[in-house]
N, C-alpha and C. Protein backbone atom coordinates (compact mmCIF):
# COMPACT_ATOMS: atom_id res chain seq x y z
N UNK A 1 105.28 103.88 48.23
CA UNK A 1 106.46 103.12 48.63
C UNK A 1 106.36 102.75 50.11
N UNK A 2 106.44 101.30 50.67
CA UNK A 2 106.44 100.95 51.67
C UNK A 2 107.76 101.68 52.74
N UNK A 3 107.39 102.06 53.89
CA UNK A 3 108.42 103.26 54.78
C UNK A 3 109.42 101.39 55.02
N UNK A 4 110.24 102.04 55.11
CA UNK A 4 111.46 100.98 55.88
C UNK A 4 111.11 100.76 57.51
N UNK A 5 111.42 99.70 57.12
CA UNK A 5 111.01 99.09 58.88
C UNK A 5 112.21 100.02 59.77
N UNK A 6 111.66 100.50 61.02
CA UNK A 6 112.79 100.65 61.95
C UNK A 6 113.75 99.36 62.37
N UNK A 7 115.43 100.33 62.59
CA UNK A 7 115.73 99.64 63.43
C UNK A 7 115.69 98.97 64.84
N UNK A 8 115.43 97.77 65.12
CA UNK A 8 115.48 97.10 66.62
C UNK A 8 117.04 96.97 67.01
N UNK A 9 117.20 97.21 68.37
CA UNK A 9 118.20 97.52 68.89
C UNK A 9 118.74 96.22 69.53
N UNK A 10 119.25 95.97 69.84
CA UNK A 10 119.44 94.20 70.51
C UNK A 10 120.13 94.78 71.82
N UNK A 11 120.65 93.89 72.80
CA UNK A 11 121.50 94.13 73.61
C UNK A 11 122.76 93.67 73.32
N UNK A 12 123.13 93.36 72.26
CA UNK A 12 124.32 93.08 71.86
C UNK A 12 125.25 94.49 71.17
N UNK A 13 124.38 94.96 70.57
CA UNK A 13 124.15 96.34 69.97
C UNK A 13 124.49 97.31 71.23
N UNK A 14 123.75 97.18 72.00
CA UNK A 14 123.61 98.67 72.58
C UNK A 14 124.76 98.52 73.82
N UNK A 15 125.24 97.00 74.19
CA UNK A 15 126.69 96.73 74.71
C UNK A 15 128.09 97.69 73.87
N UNK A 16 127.57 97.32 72.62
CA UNK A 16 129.05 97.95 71.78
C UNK A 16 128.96 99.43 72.44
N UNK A 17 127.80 99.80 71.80
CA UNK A 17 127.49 101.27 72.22
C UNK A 17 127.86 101.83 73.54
N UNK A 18 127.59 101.26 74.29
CA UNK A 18 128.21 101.72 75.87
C UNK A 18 129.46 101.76 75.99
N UNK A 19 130.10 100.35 75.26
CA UNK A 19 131.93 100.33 75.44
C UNK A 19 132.55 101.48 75.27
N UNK A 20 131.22 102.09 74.11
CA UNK A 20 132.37 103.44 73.51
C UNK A 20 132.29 104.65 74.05
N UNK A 21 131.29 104.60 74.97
CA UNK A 21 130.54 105.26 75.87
C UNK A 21 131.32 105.56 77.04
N UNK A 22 131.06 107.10 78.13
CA UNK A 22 131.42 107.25 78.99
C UNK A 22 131.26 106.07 80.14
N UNK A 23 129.83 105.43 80.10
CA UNK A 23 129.43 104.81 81.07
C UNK A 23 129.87 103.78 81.73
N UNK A 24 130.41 102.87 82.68
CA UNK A 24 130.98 102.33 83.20
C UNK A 24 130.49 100.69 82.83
N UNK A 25 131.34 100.24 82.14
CA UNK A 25 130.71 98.92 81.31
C UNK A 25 130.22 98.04 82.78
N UNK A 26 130.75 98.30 84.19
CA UNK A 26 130.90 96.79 84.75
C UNK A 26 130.06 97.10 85.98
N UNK A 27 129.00 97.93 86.10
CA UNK A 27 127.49 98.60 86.48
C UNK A 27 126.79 97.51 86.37
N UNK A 28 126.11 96.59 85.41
CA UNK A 28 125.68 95.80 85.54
C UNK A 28 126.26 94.48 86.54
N UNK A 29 127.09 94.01 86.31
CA UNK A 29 127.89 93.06 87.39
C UNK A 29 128.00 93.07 87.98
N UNK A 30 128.50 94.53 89.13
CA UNK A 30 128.42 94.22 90.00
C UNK A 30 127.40 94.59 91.10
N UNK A 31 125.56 94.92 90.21
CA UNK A 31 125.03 95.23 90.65
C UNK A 31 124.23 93.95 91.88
N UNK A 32 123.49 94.39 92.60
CA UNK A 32 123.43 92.97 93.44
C UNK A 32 122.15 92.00 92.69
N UNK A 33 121.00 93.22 91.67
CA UNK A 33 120.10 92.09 91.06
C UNK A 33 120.02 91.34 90.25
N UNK A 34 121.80 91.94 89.51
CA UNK A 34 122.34 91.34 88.28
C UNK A 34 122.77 89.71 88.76
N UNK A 35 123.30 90.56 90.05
CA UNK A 35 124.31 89.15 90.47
C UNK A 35 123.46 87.78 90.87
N UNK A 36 121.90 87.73 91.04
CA UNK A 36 120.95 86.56 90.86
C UNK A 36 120.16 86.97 90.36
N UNK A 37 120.35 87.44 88.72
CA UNK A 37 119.05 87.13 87.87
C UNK A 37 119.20 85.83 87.50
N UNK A 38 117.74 85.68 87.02
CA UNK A 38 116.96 84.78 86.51
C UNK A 38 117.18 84.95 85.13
N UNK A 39 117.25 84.02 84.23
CA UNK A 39 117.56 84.19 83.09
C UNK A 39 116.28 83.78 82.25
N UNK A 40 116.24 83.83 81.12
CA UNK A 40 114.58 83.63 80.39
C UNK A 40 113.70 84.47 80.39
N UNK A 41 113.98 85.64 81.00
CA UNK A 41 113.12 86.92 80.44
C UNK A 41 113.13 87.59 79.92
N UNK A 42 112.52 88.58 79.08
CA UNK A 42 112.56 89.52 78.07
C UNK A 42 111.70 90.38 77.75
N UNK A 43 112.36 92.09 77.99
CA UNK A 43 111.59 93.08 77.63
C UNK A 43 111.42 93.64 76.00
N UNK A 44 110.59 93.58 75.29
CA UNK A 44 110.89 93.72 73.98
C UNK A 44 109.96 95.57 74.33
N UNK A 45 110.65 96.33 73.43
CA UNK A 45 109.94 97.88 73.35
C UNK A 45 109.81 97.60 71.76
N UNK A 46 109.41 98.77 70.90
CA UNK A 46 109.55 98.75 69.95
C UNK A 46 110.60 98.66 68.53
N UNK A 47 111.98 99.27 69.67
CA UNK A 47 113.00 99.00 68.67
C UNK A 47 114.17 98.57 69.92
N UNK A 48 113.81 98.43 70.91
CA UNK A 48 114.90 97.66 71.78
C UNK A 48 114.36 96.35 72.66
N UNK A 49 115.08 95.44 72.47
CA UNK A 49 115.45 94.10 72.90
C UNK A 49 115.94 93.84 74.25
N UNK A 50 115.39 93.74 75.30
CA UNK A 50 116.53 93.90 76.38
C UNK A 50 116.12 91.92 76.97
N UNK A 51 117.23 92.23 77.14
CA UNK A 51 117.19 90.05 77.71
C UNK A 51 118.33 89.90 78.43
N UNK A 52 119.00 90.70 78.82
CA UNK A 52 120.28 90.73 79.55
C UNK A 52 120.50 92.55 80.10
N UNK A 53 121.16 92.26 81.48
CA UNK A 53 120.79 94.19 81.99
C UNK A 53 121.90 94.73 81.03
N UNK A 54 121.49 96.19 80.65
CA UNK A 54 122.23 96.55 79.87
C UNK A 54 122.32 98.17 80.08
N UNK A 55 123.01 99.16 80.01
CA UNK A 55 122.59 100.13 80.32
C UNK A 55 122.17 100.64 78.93
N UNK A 56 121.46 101.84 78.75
CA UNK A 56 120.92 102.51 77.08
C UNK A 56 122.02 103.68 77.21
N UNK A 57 122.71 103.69 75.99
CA UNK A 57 123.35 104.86 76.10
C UNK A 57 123.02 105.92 75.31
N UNK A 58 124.01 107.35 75.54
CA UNK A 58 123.00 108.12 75.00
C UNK A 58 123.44 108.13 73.06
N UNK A 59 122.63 108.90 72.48
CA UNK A 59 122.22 108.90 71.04
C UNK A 59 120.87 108.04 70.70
N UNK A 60 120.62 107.91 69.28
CA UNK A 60 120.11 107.43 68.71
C UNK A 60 118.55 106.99 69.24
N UNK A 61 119.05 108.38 69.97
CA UNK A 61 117.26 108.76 71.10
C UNK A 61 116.30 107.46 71.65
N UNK A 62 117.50 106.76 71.99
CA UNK A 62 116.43 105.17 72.75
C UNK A 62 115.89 106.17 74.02
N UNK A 63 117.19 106.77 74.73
CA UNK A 63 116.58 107.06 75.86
C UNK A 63 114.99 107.86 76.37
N UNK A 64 115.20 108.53 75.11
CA UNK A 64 113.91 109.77 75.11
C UNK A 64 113.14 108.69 74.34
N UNK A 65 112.95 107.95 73.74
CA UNK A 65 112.16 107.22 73.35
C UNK A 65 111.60 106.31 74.14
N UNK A 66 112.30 105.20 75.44
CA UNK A 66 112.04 104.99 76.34
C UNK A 66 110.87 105.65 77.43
N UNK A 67 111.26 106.97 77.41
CA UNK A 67 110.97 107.86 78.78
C UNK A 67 109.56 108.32 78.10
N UNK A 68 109.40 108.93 76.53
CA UNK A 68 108.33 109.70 76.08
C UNK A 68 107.66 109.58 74.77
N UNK A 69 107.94 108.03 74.26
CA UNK A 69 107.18 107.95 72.95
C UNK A 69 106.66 106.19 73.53
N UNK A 70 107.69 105.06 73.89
CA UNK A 70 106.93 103.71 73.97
C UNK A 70 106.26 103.45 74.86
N UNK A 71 105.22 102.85 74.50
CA UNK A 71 103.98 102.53 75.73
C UNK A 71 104.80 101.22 76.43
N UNK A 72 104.41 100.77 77.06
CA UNK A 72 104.68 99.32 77.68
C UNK A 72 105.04 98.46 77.23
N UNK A 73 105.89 97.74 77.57
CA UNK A 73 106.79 96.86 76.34
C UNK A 73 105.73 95.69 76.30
N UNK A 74 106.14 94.39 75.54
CA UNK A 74 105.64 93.03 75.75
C UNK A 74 106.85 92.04 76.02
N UNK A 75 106.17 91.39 76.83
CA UNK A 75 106.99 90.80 78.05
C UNK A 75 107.23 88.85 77.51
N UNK A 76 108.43 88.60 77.77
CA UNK A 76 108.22 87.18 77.08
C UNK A 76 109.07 86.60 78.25
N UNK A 77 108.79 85.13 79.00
CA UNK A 77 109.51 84.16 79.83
C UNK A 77 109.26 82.97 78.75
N UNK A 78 110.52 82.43 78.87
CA UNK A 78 110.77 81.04 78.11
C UNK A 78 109.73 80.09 78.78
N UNK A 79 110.47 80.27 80.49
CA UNK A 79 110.00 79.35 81.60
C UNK A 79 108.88 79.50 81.66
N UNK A 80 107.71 79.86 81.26
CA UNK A 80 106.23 80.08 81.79
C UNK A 80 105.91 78.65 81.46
N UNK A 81 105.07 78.12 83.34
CA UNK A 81 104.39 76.74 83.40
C UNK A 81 103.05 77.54 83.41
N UNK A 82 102.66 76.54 81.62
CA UNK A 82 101.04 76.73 81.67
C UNK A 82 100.00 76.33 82.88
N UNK A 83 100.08 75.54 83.37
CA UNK A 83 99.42 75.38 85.24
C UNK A 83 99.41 76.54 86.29
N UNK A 84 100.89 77.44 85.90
CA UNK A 84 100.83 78.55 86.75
C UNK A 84 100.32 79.91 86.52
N UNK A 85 100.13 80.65 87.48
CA UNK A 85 100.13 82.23 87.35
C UNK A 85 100.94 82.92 87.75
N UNK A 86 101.01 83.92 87.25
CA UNK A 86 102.60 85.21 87.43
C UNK A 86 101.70 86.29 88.14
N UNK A 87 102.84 86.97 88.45
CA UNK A 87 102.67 88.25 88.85
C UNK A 87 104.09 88.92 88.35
N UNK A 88 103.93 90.38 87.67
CA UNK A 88 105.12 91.03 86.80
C UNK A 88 104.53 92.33 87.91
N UNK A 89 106.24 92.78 88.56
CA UNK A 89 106.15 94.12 89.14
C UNK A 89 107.54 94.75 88.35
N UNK A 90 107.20 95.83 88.21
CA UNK A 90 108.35 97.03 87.38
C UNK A 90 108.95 98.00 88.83
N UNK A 91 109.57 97.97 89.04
CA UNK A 91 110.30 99.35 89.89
C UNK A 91 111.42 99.60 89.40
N UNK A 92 111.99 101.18 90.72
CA UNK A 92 112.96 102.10 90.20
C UNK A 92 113.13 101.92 91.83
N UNK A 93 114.40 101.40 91.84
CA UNK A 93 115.03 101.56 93.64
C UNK A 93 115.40 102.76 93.41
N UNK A 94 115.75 103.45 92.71
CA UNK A 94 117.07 104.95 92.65
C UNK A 94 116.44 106.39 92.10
N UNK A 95 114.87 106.04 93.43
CA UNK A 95 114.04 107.33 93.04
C UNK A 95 114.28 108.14 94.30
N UNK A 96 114.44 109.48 94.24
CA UNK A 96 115.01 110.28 92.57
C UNK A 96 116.00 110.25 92.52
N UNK A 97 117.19 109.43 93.51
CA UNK A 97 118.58 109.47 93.13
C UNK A 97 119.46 108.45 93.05
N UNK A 98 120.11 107.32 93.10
CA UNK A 98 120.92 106.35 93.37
C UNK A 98 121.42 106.80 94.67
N UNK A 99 122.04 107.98 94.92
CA UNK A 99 122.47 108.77 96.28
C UNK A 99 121.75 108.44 96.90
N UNK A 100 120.60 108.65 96.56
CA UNK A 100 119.58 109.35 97.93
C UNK A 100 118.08 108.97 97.40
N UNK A 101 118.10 107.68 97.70
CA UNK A 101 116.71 106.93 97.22
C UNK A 101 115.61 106.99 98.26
N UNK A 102 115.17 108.53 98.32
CA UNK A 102 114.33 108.62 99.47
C UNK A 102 112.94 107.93 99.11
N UNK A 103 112.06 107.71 97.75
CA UNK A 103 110.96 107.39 97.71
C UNK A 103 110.94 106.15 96.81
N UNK A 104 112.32 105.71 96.98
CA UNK A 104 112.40 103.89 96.46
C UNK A 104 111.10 102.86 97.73
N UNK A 105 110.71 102.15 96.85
CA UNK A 105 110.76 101.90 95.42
C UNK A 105 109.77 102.53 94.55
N UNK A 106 110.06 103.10 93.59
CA UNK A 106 108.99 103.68 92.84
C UNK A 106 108.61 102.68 91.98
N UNK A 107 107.18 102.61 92.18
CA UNK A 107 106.25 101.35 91.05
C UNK A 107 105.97 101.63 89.86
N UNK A 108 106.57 101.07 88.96
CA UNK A 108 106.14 102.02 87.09
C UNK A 108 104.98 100.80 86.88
N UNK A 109 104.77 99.77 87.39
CA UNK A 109 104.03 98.46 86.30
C UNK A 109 104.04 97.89 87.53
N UNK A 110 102.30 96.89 87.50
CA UNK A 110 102.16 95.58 88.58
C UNK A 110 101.33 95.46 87.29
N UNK A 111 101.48 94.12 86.83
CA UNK A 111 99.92 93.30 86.34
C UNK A 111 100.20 91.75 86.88
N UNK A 112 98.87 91.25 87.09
CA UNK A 112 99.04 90.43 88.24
C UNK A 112 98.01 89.09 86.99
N UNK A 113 97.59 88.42 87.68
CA UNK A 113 96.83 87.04 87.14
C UNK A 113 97.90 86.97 85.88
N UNK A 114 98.44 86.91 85.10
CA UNK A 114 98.94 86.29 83.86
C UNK A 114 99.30 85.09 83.67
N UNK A 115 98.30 84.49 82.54
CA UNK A 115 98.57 83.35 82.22
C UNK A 115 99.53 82.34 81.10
N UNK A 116 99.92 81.77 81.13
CA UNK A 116 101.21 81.14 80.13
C UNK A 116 101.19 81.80 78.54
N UNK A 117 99.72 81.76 78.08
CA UNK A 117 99.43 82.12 77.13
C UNK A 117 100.01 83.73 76.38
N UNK A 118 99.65 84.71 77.49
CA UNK A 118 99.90 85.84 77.31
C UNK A 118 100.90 86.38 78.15
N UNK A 119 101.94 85.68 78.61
CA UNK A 119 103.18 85.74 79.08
C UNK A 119 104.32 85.72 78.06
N UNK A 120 104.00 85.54 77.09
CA UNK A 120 104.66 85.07 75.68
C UNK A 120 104.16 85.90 74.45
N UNK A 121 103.13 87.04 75.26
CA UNK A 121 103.06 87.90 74.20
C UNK A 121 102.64 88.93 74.70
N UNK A 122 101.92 90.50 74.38
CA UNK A 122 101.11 91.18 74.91
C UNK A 122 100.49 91.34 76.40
N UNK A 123 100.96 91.74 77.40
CA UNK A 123 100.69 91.59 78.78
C UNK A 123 99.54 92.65 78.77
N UNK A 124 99.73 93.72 78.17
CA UNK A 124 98.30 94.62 78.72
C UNK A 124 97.24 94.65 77.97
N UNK A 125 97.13 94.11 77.18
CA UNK A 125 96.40 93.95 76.24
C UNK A 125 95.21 92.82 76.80
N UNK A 126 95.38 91.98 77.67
CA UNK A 126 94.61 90.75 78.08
C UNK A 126 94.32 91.16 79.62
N UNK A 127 95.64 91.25 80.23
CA UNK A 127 95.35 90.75 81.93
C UNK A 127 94.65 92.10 82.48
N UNK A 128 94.71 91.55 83.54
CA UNK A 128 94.80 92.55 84.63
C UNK A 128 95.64 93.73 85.26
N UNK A 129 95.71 94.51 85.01
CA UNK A 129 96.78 95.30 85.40
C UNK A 129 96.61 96.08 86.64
N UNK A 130 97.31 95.71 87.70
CA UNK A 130 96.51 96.30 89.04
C UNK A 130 96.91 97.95 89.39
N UNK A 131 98.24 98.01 88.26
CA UNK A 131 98.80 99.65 87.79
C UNK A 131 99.52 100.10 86.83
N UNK A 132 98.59 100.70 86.14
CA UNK A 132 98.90 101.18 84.63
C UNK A 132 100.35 101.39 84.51
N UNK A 133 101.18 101.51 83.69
CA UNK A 133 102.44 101.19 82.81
C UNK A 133 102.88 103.09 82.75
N UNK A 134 104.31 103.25 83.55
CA UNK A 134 104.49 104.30 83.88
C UNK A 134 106.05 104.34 83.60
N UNK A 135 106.18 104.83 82.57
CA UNK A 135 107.68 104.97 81.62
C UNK A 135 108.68 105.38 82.28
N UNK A 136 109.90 104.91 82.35
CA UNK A 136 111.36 105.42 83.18
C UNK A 136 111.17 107.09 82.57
N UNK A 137 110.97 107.63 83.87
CA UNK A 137 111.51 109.05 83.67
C UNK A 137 112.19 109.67 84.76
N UNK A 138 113.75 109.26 84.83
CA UNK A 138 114.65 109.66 85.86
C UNK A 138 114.52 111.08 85.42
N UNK A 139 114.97 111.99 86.73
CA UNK A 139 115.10 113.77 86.87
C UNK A 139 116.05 114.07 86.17
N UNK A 140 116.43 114.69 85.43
CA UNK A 140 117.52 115.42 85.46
C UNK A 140 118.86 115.94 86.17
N UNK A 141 119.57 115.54 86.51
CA UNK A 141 121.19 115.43 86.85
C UNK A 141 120.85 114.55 87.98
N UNK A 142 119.81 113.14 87.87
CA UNK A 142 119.67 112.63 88.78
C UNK A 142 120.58 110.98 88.54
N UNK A 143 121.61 111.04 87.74
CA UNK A 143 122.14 110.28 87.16
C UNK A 143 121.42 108.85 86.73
N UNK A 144 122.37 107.28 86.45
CA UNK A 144 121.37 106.50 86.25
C UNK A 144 120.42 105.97 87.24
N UNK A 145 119.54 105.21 86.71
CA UNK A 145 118.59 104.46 87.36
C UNK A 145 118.38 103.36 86.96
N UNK A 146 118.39 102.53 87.72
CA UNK A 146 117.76 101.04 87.84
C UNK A 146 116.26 100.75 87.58
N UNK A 147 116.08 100.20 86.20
CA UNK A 147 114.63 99.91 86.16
C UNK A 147 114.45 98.38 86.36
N UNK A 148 113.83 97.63 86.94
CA UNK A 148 113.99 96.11 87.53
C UNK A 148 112.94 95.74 87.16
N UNK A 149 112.74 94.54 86.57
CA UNK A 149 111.53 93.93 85.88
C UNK A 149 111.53 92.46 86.98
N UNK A 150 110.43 91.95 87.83
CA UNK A 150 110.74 90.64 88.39
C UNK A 150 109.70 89.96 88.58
N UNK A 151 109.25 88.50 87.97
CA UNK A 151 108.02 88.32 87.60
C UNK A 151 107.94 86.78 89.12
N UNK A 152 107.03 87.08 89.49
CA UNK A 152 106.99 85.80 90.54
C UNK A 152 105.96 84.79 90.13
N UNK A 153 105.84 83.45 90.67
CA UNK A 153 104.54 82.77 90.86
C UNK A 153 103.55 83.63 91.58
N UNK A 154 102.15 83.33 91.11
CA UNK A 154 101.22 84.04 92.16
C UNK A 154 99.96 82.83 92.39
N UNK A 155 100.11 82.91 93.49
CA UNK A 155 99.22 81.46 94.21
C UNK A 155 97.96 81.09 94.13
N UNK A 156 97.70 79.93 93.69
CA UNK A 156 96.19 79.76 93.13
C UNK A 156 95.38 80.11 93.87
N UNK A 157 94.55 80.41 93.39
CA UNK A 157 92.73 81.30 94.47
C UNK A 157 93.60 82.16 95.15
N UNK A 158 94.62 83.20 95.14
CA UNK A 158 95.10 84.09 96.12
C UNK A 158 95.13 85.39 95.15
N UNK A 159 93.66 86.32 94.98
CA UNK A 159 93.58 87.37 94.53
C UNK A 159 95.08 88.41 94.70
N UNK A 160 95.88 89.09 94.02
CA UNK A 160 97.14 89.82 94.24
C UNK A 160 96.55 90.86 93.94
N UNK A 161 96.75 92.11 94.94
CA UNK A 161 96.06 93.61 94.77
C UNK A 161 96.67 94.19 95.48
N UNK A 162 96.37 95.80 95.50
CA UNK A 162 97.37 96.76 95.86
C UNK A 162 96.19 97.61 97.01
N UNK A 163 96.68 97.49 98.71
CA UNK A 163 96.20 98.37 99.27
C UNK A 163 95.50 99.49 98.87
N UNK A 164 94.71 100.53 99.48
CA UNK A 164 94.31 101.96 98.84
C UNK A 164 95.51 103.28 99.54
N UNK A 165 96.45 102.70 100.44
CA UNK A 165 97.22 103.55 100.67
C UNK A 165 98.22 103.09 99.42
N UNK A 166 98.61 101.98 98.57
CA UNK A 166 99.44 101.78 97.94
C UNK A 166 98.83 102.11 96.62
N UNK A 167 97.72 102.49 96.30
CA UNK A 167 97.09 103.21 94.76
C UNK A 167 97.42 104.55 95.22
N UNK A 168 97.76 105.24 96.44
CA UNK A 168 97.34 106.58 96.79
C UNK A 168 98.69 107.02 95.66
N UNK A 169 100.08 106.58 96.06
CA UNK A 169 101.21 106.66 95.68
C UNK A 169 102.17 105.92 95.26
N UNK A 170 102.88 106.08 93.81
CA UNK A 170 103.74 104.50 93.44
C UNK A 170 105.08 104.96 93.73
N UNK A 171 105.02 106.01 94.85
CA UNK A 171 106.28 106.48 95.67
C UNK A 171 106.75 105.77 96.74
N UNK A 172 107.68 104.85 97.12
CA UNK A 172 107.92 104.62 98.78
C UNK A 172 107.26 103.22 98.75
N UNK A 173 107.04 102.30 97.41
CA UNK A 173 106.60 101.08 97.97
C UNK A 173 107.26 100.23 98.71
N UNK A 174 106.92 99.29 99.48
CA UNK A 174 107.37 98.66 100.64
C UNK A 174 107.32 97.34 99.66
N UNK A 175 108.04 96.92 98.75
CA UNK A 175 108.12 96.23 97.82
C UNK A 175 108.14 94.51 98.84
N UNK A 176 109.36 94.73 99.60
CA UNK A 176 109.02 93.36 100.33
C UNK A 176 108.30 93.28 101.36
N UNK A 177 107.35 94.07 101.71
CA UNK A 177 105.89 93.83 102.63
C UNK A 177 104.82 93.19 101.34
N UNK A 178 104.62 93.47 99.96
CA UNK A 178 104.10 93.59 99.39
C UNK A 178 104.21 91.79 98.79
N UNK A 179 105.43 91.81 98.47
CA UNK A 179 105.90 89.99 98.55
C UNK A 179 105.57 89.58 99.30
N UNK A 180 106.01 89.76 100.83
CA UNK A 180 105.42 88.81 101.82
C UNK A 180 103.92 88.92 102.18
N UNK A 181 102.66 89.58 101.99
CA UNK A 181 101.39 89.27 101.78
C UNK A 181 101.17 88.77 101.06
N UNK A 182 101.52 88.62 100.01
CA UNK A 182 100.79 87.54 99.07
C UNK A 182 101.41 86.27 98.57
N UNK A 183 102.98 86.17 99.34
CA UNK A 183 103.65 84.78 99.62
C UNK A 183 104.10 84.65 98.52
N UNK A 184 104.75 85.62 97.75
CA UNK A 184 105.34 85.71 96.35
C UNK A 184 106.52 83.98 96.48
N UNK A 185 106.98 84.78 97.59
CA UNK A 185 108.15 83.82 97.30
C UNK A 185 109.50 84.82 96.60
N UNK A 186 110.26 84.10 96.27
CA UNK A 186 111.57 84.66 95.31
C UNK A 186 111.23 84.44 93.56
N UNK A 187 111.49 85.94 93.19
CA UNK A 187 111.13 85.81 91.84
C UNK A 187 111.88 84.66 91.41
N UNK A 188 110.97 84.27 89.49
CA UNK A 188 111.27 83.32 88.98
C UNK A 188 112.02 83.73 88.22
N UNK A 189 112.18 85.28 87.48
CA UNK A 189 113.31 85.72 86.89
C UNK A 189 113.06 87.27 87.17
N UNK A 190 114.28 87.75 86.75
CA UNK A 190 114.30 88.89 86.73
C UNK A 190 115.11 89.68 85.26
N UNK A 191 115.19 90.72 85.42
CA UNK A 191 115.51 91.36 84.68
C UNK A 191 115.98 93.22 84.79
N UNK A 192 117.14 93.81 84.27
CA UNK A 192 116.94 95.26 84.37
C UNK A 192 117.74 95.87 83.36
N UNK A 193 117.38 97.20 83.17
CA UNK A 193 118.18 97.97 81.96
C UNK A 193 118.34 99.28 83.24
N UNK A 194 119.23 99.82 82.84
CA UNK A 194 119.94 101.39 83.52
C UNK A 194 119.80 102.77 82.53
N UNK A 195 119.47 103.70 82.47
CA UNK A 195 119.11 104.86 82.03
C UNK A 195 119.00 105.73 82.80
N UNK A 196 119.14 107.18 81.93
CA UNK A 196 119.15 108.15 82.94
C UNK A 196 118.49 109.49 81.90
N UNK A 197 118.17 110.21 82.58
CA UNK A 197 117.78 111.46 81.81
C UNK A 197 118.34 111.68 80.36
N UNK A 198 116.93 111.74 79.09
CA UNK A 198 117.58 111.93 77.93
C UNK A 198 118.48 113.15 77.85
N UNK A 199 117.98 114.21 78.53
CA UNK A 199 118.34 115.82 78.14
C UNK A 199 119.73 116.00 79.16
N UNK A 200 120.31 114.82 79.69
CA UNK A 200 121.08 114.90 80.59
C UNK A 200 123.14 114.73 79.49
């Protein structure tokens, strides 16, 4: 007998879920990356959908599933100009605390060269990845966290790479020194979901 497909979670879904939820529905809004995202991007995991910030609430073990079973999502922009190249960086401003973000920004994901083709499907599977894919795992009573997805143009013939003091540690990146060397510019979209410790 064929197993039943899992359920995929939408963000429409996991909105209800929060309403009913302790969590503060209006976190996203009036966050400041919410307040100029880019629209047309999308994190797909295996059974969650995220295309709008949303926080995961707890049950139905997205969160621990997030943090300790899905590898790296696949990444989809509507907007991808086949002429161009991207660059996709993942951080956590609210490491290890929202309080007290002493080693923001923490880097979970850079893959850099991506082309239109595989912008629309499978990102690690093809490109370049200048740092392997490193799953939200906020501390424990370290409340939520901001995971920020923000994909820029990356400039023709302008190799995008990561210092050897910035491979040393994906603690404390200097996220906008890191834009302004390689002339990112202002992302073309963005994106984020909020989570916090499953066991929390």
């Amino acid at each position: 007998k064929k197993p039943a497909e899992k359920h995929r979670w939408t963000t429409s879904e996991m909105v209800i879920l929060m309403q009913s939820s302790t969590v503060l529905f209006n976190v996203c809004s009036l966050d400041k990356l919410s307040a100029t995202m880019s629209g047309g991007l999308e994190v797909i995991y295996p059974e969650l959908d995220v295309d709008e910030c949303l926080i995961i609430p707890k049950g139905r073990e997205v969160r621990e599933k997030v943090s300790t079973v899905w590898k790296a999502p696949q990444i989809y922009f509507s907007g991808a100009d086949k002429k161009k190249m991207y660059v996709l960086v993942m951080v956590d401003p609210d490491a290890p605390s929202r309080t007290n973000p002493t080693s923001a920004y923490w880097r979970h994901w850079l893959v850099v060269d991506i082309q239109v083709q595989y912008v629309c499907n499978n990102l690690c599977a093809h490109l370049k990845t200048a740092l392997y894919y490193h799953p939200p795992t906020p501390p424990q009573k370290s409340g939520f966290h901001r995971y920020q997805f923000m994909l820029f143009e990356q400039l023709p013939d302008a190799p995008v790479s990561l210092t050897g003091q910035e491979k040393s540690s994906r603690g404390k990146w200097d996220l906008q020194d890191f834009i302004t060397r390689f002339d990112l510019g202002e992302p073309v979209a963005t994106l984020q979901f909020l989570t916090q410790n499953y066991k929390d």
